[in-house]
C-alpha atoms as a PDB file:
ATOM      1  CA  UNK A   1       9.419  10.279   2.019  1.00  0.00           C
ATOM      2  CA  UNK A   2       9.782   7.576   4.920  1.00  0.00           C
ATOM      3  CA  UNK A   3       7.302   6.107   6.974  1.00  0.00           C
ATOM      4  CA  UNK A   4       9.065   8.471  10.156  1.00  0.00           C
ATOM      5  CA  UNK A   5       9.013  11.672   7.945  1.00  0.00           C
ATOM      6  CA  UNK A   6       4.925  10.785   7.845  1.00  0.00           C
ATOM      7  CA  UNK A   7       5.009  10.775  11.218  1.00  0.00           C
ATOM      8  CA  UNK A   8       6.765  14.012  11.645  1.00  0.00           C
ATOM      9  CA  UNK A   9       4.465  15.833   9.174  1.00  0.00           C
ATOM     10  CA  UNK A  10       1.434  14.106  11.439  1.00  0.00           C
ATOM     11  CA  UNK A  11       3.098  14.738  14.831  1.00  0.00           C
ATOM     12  CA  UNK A  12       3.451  18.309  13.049  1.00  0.00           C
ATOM     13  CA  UNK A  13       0.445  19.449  11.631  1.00  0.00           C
ATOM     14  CA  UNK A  14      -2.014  17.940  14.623  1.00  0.00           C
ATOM     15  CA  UNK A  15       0.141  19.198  17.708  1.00  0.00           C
ATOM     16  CA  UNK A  16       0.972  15.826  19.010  1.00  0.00           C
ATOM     17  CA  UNK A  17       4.140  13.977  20.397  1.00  0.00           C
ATOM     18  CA  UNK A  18       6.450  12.336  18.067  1.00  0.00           C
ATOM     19  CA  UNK A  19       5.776   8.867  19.825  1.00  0.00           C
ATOM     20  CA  UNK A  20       1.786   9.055  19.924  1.00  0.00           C
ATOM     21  CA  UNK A  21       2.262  10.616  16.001  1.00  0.00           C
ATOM     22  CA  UNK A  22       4.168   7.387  15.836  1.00  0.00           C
ATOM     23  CA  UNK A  23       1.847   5.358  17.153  1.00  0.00           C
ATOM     24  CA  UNK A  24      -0.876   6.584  15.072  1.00  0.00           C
ATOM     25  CA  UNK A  25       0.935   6.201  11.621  1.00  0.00           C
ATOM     26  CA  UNK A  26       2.107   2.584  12.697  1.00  0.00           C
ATOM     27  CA  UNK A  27      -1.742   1.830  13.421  1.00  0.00           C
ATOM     28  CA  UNK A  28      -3.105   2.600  10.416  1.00  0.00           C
ATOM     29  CA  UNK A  29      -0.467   0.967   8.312  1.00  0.00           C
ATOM     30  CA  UNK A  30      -1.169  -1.896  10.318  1.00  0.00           C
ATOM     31  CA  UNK A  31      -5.196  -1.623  10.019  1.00  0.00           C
ATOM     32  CA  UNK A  32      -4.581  -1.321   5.908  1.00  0.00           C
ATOM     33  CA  UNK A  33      -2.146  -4.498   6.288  1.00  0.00           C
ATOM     34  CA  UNK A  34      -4.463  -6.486   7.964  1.00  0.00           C
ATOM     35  CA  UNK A  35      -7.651  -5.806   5.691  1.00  0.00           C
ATOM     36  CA  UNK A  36      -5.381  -6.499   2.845  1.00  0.00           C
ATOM     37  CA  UNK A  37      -4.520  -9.728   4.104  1.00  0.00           C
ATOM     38  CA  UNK A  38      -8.343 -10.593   4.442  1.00  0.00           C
ATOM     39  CA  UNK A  39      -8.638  -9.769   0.999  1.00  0.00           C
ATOM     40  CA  UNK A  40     -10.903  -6.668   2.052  1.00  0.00           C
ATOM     41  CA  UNK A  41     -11.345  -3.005   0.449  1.00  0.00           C
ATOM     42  CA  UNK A  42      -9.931   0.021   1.910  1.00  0.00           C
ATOM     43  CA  UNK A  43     -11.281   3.228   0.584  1.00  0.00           C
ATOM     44  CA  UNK A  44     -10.138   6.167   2.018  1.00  0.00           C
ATOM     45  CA  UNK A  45     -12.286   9.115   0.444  1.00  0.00           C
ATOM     46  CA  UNK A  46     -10.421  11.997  -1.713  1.00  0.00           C
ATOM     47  CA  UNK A  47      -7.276   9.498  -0.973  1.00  0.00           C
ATOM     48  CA  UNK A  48      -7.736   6.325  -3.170  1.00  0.00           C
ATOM     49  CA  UNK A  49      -8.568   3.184  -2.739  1.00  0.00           C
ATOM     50  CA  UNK A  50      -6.664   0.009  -1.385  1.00  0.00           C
ATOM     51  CA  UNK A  51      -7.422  -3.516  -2.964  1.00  0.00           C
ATOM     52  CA  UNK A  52      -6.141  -7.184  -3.979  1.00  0.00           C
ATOM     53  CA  UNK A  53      -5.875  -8.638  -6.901  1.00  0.00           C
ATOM     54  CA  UNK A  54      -5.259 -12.243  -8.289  1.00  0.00           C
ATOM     55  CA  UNK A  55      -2.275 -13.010 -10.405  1.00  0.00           C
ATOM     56  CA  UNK A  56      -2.902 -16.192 -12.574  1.00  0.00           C
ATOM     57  CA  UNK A  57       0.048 -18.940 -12.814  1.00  0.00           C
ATOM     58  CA  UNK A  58       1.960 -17.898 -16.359  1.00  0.00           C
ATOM     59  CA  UNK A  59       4.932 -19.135 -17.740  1.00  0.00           C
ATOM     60  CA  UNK A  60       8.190 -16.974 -17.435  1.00  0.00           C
ATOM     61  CA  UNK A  61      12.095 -16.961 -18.277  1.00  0.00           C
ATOM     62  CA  UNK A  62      15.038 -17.335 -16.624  1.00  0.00           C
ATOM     63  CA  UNK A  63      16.998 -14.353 -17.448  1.00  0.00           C
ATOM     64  CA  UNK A  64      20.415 -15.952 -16.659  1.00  0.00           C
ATOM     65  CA  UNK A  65      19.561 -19.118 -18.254  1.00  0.00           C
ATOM     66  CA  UNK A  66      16.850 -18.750 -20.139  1.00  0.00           C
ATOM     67  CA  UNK A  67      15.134 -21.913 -19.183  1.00  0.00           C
ATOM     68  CA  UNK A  68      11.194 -21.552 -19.117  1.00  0.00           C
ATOM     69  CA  UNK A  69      10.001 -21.548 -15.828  1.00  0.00           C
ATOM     70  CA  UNK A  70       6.600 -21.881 -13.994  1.00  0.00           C
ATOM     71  CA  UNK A  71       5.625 -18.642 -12.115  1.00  0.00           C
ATOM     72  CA  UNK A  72       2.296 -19.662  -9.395  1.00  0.00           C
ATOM     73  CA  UNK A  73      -0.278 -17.687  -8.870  1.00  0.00           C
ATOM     74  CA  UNK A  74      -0.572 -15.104  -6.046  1.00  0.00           C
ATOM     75  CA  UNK A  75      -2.405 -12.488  -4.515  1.00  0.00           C
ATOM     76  CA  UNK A  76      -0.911  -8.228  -4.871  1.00  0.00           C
ATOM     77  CA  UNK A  77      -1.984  -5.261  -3.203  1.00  0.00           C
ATOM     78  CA  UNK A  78      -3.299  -2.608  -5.896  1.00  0.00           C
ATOM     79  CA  UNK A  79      -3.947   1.078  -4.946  1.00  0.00           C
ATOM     80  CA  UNK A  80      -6.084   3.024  -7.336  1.00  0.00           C
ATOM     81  CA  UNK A  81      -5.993   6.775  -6.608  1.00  0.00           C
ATOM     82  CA  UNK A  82      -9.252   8.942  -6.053  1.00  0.00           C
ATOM     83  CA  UNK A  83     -10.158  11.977  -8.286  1.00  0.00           C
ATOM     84  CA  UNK A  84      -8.664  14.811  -5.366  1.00  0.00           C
ATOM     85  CA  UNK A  85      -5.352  12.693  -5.095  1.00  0.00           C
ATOM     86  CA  UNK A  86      -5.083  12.546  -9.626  1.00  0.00           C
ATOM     87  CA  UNK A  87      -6.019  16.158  -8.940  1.00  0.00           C
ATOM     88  CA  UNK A  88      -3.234  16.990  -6.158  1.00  0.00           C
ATOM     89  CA  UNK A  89      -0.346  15.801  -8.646  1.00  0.00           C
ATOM     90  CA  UNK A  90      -1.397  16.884 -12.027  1.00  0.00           C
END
């Protein structure tokens, strides 16, 4: 499923216009993005929850070479699913 097939299914099942359905989707995406990049929590309840996590520097391998390389550290988005989501698809 695509971000635009969301916003049929949205535009669908509240009786709005594709473009305001649109709209919508695109916002909170962007809301989610943006708290993200703050390094905030997003919980959506009976959805799951959105959060960062750190990623230490380690050591890794050049597959073609196999040369040891230096990865750095960085920052990942993590999404841990709530009970009625685990629920939905088991």
């Amino acid at each position: 499923m695509k971000k635009s097939d969301i916003a049929a299914h949205v535009a669908n099942q509240a009786s709005l216009s594709r473009p305001v359905a649109d709209s919508a989707v695109n916002a909170v995406f962007s809301a989610i993005s943006d708290a993200l990049a703050r390094e905030e929590t997003v919980t959506i309840a009976g959805f799951g929850t959105f959060s960062t996590k750190r990623r230490p520097a380690r050591q890794g391998r050049n597959p073609r070479t196999g040369e040891s390389i230096t990865i750095s550290a960085s920052i990942v988005p993590s999404f841990k699913p709530g009970k009625t989501l685990r629920d939905a698809v088991n």
